[in-house]
N, C-alpha and C. Protein backbone atom coordinates (compact mmCIF):
# COMPACT_ATOMS: atom_id res chain seq x y z
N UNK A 1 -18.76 -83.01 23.78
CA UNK A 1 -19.14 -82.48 25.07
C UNK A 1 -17.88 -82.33 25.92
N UNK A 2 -17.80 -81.18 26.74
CA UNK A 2 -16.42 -80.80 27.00
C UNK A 2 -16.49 -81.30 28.67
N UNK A 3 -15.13 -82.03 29.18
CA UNK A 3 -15.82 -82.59 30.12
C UNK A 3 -15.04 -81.48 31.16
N UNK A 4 -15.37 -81.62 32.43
CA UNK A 4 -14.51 -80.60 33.50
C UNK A 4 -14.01 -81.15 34.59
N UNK A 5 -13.14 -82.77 34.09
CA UNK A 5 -11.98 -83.14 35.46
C UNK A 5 -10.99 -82.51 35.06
N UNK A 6 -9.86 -83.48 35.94
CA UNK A 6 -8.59 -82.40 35.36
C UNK A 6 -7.87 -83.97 34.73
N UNK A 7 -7.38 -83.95 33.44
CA UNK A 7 -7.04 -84.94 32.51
C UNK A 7 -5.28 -84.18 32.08
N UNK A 8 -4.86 -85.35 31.78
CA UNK A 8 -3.59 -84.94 31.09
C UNK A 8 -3.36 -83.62 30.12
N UNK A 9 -4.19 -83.15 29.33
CA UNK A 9 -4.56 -82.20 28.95
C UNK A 9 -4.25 -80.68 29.45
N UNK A 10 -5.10 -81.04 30.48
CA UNK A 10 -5.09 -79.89 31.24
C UNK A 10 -4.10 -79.73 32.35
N UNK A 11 -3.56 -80.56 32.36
CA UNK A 11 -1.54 -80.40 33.27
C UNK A 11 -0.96 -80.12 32.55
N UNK A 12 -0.73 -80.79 30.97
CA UNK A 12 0.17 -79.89 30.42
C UNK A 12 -0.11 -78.48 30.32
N UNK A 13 -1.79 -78.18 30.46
CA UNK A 13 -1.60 -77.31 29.70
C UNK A 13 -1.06 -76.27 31.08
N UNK A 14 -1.11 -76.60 32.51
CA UNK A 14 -0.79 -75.90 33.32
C UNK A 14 0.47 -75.53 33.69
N UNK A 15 1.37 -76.46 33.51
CA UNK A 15 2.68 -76.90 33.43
C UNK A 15 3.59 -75.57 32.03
N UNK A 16 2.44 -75.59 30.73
CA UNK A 16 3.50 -74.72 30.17
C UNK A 16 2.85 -73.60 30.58
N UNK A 17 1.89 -73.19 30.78
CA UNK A 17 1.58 -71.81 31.12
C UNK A 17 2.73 -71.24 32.67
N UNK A 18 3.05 -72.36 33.40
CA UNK A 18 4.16 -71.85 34.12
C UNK A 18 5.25 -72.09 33.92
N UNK A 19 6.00 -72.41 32.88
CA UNK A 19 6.70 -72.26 31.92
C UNK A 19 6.91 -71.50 31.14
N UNK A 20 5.88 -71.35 30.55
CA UNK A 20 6.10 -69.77 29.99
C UNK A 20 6.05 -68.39 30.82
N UNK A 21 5.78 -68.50 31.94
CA UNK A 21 5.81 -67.40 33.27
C UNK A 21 7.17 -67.30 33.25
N UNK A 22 7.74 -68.19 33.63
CA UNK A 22 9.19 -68.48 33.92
C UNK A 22 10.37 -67.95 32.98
N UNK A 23 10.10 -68.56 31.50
CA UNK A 23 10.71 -67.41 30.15
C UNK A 23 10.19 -66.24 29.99
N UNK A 24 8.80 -65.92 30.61
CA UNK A 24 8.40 -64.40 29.95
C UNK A 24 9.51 -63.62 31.32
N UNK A 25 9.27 -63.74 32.37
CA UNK A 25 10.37 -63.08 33.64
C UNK A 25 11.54 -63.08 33.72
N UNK A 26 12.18 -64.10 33.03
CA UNK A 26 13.67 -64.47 32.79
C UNK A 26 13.88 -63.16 31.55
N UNK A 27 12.89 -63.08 30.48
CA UNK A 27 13.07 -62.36 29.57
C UNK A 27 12.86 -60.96 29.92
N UNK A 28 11.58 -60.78 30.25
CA UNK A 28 11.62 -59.04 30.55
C UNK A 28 11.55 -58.56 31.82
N UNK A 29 11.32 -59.41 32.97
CA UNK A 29 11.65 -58.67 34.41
C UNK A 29 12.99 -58.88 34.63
N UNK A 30 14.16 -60.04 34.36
CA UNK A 30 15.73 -60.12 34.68
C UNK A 30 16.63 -59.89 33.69
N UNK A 31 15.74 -59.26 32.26
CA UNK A 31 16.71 -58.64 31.52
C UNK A 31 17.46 -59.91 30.97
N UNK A 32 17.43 -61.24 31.13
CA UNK A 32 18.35 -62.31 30.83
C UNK A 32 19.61 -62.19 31.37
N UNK A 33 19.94 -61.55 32.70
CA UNK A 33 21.07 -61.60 33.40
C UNK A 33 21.15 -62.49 34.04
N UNK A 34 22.94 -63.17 34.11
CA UNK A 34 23.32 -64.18 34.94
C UNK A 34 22.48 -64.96 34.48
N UNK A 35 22.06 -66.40 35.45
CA UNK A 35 21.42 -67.22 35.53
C UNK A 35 19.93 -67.40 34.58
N UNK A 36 19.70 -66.41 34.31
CA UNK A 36 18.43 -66.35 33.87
C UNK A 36 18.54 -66.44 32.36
N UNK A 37 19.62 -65.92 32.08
CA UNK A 37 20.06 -66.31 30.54
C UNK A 37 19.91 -68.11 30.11
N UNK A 38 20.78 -69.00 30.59
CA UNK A 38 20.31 -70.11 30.65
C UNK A 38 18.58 -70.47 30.52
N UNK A 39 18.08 -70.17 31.69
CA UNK A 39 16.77 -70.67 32.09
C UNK A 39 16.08 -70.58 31.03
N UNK A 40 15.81 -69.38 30.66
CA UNK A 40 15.45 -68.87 29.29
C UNK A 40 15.78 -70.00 27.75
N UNK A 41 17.18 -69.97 27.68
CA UNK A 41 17.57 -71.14 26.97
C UNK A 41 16.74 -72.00 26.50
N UNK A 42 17.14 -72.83 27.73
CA UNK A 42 16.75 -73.93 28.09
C UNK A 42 15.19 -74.08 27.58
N UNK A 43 14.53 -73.51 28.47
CA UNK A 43 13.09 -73.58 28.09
C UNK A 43 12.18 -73.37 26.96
N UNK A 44 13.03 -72.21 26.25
CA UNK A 44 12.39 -71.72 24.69
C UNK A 44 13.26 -72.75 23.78
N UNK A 45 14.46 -73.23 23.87
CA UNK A 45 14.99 -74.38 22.92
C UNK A 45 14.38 -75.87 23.50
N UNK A 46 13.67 -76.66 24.17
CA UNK A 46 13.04 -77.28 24.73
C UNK A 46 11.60 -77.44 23.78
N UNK A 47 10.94 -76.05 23.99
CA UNK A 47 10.10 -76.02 23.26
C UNK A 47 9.63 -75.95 21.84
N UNK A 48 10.78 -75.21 22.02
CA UNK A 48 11.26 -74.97 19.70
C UNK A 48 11.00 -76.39 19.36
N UNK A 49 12.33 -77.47 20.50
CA UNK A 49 12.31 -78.15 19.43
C UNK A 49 10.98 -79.42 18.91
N UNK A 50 10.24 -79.17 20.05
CA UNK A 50 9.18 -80.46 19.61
C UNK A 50 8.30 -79.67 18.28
N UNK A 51 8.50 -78.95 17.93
CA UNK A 51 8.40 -78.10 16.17
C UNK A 51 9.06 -78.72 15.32
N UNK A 52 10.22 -79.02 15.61
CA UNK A 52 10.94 -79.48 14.51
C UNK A 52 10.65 -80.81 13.66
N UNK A 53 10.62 -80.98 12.56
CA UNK A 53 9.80 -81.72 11.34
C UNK A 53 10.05 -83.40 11.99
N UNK A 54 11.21 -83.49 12.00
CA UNK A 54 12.06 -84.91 12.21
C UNK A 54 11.22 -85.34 13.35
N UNK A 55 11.17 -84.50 14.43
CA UNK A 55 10.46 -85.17 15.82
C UNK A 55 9.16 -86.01 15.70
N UNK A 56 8.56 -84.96 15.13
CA UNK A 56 7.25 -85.20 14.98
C UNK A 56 6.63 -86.85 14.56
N UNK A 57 7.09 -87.73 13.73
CA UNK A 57 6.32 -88.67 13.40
C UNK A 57 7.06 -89.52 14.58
N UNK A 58 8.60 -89.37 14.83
CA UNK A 58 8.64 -90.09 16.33
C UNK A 58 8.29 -89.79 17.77
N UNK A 59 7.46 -88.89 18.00
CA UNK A 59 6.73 -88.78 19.24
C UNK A 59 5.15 -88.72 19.31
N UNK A 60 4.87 -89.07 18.18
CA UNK A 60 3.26 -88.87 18.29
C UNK A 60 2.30 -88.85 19.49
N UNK A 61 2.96 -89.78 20.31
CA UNK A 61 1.91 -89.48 21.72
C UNK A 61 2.55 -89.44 23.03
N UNK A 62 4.04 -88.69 22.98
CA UNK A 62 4.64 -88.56 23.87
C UNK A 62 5.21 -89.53 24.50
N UNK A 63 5.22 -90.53 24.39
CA UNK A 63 5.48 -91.78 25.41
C UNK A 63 6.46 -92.59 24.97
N UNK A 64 7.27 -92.33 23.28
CA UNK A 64 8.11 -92.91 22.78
C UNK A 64 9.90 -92.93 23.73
N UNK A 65 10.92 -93.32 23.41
CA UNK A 65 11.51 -93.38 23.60
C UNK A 65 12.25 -91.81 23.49
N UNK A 66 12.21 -91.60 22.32
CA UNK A 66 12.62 -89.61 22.18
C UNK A 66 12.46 -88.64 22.55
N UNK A 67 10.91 -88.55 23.58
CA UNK A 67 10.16 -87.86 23.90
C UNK A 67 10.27 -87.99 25.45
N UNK A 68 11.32 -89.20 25.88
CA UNK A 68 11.60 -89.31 27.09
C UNK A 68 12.84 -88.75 27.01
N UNK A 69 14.06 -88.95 26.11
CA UNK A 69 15.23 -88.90 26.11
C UNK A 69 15.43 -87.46 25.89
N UNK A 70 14.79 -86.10 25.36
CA UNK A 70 14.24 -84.85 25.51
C UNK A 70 13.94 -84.34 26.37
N UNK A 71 12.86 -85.36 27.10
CA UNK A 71 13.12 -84.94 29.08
C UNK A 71 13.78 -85.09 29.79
N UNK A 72 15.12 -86.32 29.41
CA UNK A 72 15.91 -86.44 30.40
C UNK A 72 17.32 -85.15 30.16
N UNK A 73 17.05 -85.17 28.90
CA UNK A 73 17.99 -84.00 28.26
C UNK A 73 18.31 -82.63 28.96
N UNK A 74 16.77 -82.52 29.15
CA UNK A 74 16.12 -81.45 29.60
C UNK A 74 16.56 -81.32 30.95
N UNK A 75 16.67 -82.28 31.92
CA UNK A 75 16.81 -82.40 33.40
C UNK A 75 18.15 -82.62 33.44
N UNK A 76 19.13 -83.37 32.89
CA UNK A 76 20.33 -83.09 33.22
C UNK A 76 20.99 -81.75 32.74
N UNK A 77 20.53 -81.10 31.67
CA UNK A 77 21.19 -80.07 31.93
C UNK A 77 20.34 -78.56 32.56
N UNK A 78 19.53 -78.91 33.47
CA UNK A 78 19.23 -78.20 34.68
C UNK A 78 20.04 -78.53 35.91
N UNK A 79 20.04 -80.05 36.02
CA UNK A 79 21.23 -80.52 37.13
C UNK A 79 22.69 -79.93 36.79
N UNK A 80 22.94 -80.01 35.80
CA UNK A 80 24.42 -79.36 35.21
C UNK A 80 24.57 -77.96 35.87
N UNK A 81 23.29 -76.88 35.42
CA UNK A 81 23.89 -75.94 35.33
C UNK A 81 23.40 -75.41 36.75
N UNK A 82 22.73 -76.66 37.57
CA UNK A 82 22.36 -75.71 38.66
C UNK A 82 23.83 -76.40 39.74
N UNK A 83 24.10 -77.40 39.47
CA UNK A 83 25.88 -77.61 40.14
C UNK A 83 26.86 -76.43 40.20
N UNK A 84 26.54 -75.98 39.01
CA UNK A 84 27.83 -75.51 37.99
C UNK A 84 27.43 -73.86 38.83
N UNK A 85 26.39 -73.89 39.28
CA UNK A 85 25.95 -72.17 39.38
C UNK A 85 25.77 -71.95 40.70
N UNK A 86 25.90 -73.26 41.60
CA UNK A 86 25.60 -72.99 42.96
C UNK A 86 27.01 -73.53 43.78
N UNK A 87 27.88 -73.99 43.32
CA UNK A 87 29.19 -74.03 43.60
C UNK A 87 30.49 -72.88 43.68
């Protein structure tokens, strides 16, 4: 029975759908110019990699140690390149 709060589930699932807004516009409304090249990056290699074979039996429910260290990955090099691009 399908229930209708809003559960972890359904943030992620909101979270990549604007995420993927974000790479589909970076990709075909900015052409991947400047800045947007990165963003793009970032976000489609982010996502690739929780695909990859190795990850998988160490993140099973997100909460491991890898699956944090991927997000922090993730956020410093947004801090990086937003230093690096607004300087």
């Amino acid at each position: 029975m399908p229930s209708f709060g809003f559960d972890p589930p359904r943030a992620i699932g909101i979270i990549s759908i604007v995420l993927l807004a974000v790479a589909v516009a970076a990709l075909y409304a900015f052409h991947l110019a400047g800045s947007w090249r990165w963003i793009y990056i970032v976000f489609v290699g982010a996502m690739q990699a929780q695909k990859l074979a190795f990850w998988q039996p160490l993140t099973p429910t997100q909460s491991e140690p890898p699956f944090v260290a991927a997000q922090l990955a993730v956020l410093v090099a947004f801090v990086v390149l937003g230093v690096q691009r607004g300087g």
